[in-house]
Protein backbone atom coordinates (compact mmCIF):
# COMPACT_ATOMS: atom_id res chain seq x y z
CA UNK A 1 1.13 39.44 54.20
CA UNK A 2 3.85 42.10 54.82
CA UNK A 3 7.13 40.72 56.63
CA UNK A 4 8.58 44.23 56.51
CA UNK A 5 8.17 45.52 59.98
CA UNK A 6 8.89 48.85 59.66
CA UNK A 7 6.44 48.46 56.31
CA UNK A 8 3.71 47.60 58.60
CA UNK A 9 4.21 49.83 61.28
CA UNK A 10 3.66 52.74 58.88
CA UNK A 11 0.71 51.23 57.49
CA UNK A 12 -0.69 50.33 61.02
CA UNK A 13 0.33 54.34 62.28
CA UNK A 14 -1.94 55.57 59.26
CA UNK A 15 -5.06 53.24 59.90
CA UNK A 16 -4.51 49.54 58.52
CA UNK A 17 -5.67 47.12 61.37
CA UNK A 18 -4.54 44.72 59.20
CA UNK A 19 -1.24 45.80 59.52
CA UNK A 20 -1.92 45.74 62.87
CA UNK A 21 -3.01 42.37 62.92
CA UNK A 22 0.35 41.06 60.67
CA UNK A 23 2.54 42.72 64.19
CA UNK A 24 0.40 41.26 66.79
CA UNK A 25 0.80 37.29 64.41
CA UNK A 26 4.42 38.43 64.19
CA UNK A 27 5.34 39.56 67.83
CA UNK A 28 2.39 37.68 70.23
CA UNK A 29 4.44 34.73 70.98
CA UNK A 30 7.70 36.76 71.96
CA UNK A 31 5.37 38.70 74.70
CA UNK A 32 3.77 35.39 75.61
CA UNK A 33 7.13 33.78 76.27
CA UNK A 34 8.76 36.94 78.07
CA UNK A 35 5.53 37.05 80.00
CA UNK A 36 5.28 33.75 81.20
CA UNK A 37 9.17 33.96 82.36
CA UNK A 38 8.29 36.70 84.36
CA UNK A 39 5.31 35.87 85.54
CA UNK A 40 5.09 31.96 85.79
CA UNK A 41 1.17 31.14 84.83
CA UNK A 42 -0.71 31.07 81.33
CA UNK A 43 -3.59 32.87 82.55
CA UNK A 44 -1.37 36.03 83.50
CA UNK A 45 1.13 35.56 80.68
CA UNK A 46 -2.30 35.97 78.51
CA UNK A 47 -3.42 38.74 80.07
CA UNK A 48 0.03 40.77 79.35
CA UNK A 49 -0.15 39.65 75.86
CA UNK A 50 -3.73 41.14 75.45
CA UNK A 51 -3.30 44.25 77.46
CA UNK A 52 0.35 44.97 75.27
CA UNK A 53 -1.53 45.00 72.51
CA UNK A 54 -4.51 47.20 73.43
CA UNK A 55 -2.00 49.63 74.73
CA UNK A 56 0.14 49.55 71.29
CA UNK A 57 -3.24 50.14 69.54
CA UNK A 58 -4.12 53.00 71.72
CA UNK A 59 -0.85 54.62 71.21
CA UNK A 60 -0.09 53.97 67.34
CA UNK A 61 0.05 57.70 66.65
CA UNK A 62 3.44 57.66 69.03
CA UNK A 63 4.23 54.83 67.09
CA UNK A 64 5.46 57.33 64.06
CA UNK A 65 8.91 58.31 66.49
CA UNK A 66 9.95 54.59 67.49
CA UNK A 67 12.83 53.75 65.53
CA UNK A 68 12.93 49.79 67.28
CA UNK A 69 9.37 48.76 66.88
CA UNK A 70 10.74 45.14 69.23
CA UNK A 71 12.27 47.34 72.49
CA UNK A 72 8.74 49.69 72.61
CA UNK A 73 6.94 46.20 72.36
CA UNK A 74 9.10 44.70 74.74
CA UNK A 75 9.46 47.64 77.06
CA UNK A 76 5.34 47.95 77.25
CA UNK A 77 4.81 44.60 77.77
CA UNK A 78 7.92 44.41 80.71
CA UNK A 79 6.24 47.05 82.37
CA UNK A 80 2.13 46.11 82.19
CA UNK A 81 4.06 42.33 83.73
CA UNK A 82 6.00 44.29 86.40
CA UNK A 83 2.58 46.35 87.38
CA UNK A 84 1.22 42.38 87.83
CA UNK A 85 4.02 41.61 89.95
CA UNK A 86 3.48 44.81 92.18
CA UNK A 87 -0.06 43.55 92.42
CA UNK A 88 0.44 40.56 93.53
CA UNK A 89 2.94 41.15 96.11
CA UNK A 90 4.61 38.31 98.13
CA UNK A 91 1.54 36.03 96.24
CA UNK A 92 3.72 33.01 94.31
CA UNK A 93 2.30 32.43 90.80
CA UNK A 94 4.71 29.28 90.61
CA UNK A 95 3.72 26.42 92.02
CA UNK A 96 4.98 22.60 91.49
CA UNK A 97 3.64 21.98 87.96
CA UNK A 98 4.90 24.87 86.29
CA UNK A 99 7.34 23.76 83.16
CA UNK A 100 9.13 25.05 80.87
CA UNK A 101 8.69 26.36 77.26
CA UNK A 102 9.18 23.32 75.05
CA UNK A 103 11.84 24.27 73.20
CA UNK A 104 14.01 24.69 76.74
CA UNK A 105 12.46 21.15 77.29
CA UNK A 106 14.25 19.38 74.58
CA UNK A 107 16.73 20.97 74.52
CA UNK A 108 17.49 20.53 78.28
CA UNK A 109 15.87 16.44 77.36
CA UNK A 110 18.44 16.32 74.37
CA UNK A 111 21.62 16.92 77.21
CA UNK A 112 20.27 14.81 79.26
CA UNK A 113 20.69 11.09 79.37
CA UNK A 114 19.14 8.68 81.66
CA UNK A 115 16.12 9.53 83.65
CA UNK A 116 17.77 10.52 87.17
CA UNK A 117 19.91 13.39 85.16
CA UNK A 118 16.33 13.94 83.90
CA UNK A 119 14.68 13.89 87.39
CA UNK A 120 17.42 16.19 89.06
CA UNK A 121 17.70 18.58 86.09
CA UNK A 122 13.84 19.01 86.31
CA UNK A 123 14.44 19.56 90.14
CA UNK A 124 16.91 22.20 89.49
CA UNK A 125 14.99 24.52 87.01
CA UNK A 126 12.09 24.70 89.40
CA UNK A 127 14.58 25.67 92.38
CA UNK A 128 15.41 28.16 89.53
CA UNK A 129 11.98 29.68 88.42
CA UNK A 130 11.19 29.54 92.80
CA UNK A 131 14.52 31.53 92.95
CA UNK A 132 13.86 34.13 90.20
CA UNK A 133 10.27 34.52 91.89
CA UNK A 134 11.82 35.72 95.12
CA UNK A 135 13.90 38.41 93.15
CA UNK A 136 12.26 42.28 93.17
CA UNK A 137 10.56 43.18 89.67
CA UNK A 138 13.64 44.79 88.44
CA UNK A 139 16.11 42.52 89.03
CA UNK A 140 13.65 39.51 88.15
CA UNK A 141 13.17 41.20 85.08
CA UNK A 142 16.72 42.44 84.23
CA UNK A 143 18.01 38.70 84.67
CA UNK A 144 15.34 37.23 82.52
CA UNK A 145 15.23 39.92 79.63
CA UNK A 146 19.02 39.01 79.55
CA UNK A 147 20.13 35.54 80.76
CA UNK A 148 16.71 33.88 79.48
CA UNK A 149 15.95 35.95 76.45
CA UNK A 150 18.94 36.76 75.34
CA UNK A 151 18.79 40.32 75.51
CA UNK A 152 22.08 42.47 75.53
CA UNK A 153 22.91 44.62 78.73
CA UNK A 154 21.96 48.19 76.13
CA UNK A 155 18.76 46.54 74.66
CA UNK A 156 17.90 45.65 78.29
CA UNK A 157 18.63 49.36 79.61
CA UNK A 158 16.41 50.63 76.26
CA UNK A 159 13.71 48.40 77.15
CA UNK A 160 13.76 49.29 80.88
CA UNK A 161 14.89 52.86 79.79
CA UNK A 162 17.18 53.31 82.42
CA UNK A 163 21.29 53.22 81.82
CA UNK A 164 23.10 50.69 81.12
CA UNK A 165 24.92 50.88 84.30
CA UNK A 166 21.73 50.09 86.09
CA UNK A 167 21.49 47.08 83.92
CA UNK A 168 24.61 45.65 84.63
CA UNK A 169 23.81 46.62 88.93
CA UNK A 170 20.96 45.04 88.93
CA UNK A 171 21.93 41.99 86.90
CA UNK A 172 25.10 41.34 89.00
CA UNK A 173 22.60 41.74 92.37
CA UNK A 174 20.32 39.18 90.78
CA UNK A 175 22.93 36.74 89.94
CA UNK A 176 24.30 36.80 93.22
CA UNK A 177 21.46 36.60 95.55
CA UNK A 178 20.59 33.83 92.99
CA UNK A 179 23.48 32.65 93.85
CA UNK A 180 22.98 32.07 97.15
CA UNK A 181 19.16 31.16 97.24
CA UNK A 182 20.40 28.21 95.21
CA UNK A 183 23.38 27.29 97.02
CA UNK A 184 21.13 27.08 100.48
CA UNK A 185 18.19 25.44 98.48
CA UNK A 186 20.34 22.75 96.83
CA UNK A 187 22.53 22.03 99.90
CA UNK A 188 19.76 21.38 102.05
CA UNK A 189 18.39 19.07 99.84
CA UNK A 190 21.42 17.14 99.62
């Protein structure tokens, strides 16, 4: 099996579904995970994965002018999950037994050390994922693409294609009505 992305892009532009298959092996679980984080439930995390992929497959012949194979990927799969959202307006997809990706888990288990740090740090993160849920697409998106993923602020703007500047406006917004959804959720729990 090819490793060589661009490699198998070229192959997959000319015909090779199995070239096709080595990207979707190589880049499923990155849309899975991004998906889920925006959207909060398997069954629509799935759904983006699947519909990414028919849409890349559709659209190979563009694929010959991409010169970052990941941002297109990312940038159709951020916008068939943001279409979801739209749909499903106001509609929570997170409810109390959503957790998160197991690596987060132990990492977040390996900082923690007896069982109430445990209990509230679980209780935080879902105050967290109910925050993010209350955030418009964009912002929701911006935040996680670059405070969960890891994402810089110009990989963020080419996967959103907008500026930069809109990046950093709509991450700031998101941070700080984040902010304060968390300050009034965790104070009145208190």
């Amino acid at each position: 099996m090819i490793d060589n992305v661009p490699e198998l892009l070229q192959r997959f532009v000319r015909g090779d579904t199995e070239a096709f298959s080595g990207l979707v092996t190589r880049y499923q679980k990155k849309v899975y995970n991004l998906a889920y984080q925006m959207l909060g439930n398997h069954l629509d995390a799935d759904e983006v994965v699947q519909e990414t992929f028919v849409r890349i497959f559709r659209r190979r012949k563009e694929l010959t002018d991409v010169t970052n194979f990941t941002s297109f990927l990312v940038r159709v799969a951020t916008n068939y999950a943001i279409d979801l959202l739209r749909k499903q307006k106001g509609h929570s997809s997170i409810d109390d037994s959503t957790t998160l990706p197991g690596e987060v888990q132990i990492e977040l288990a390996q900082k923690v050390r007896t069982p109430k740090e445990q209990f509230r740090n679980k209780v935080l993160m879902e105050e967290i994922r109910r925050a993010l849920d209350t955030l418009p697409p964009r912002q929701r998106t911006t935040a996680l693409l670059h405070d969960v993923e890891g994402y810089s602020k110009a990989e963020v703007a080419d996967i959103l294609e907008c500026p930069e500047a809109t990046v950093r406006s709509n991450l700031h917004i998101a941070r700080k009505k984040l902010k304060a959804i968390l300050k009034k959720r965790l104070s009145a729990k208190e």
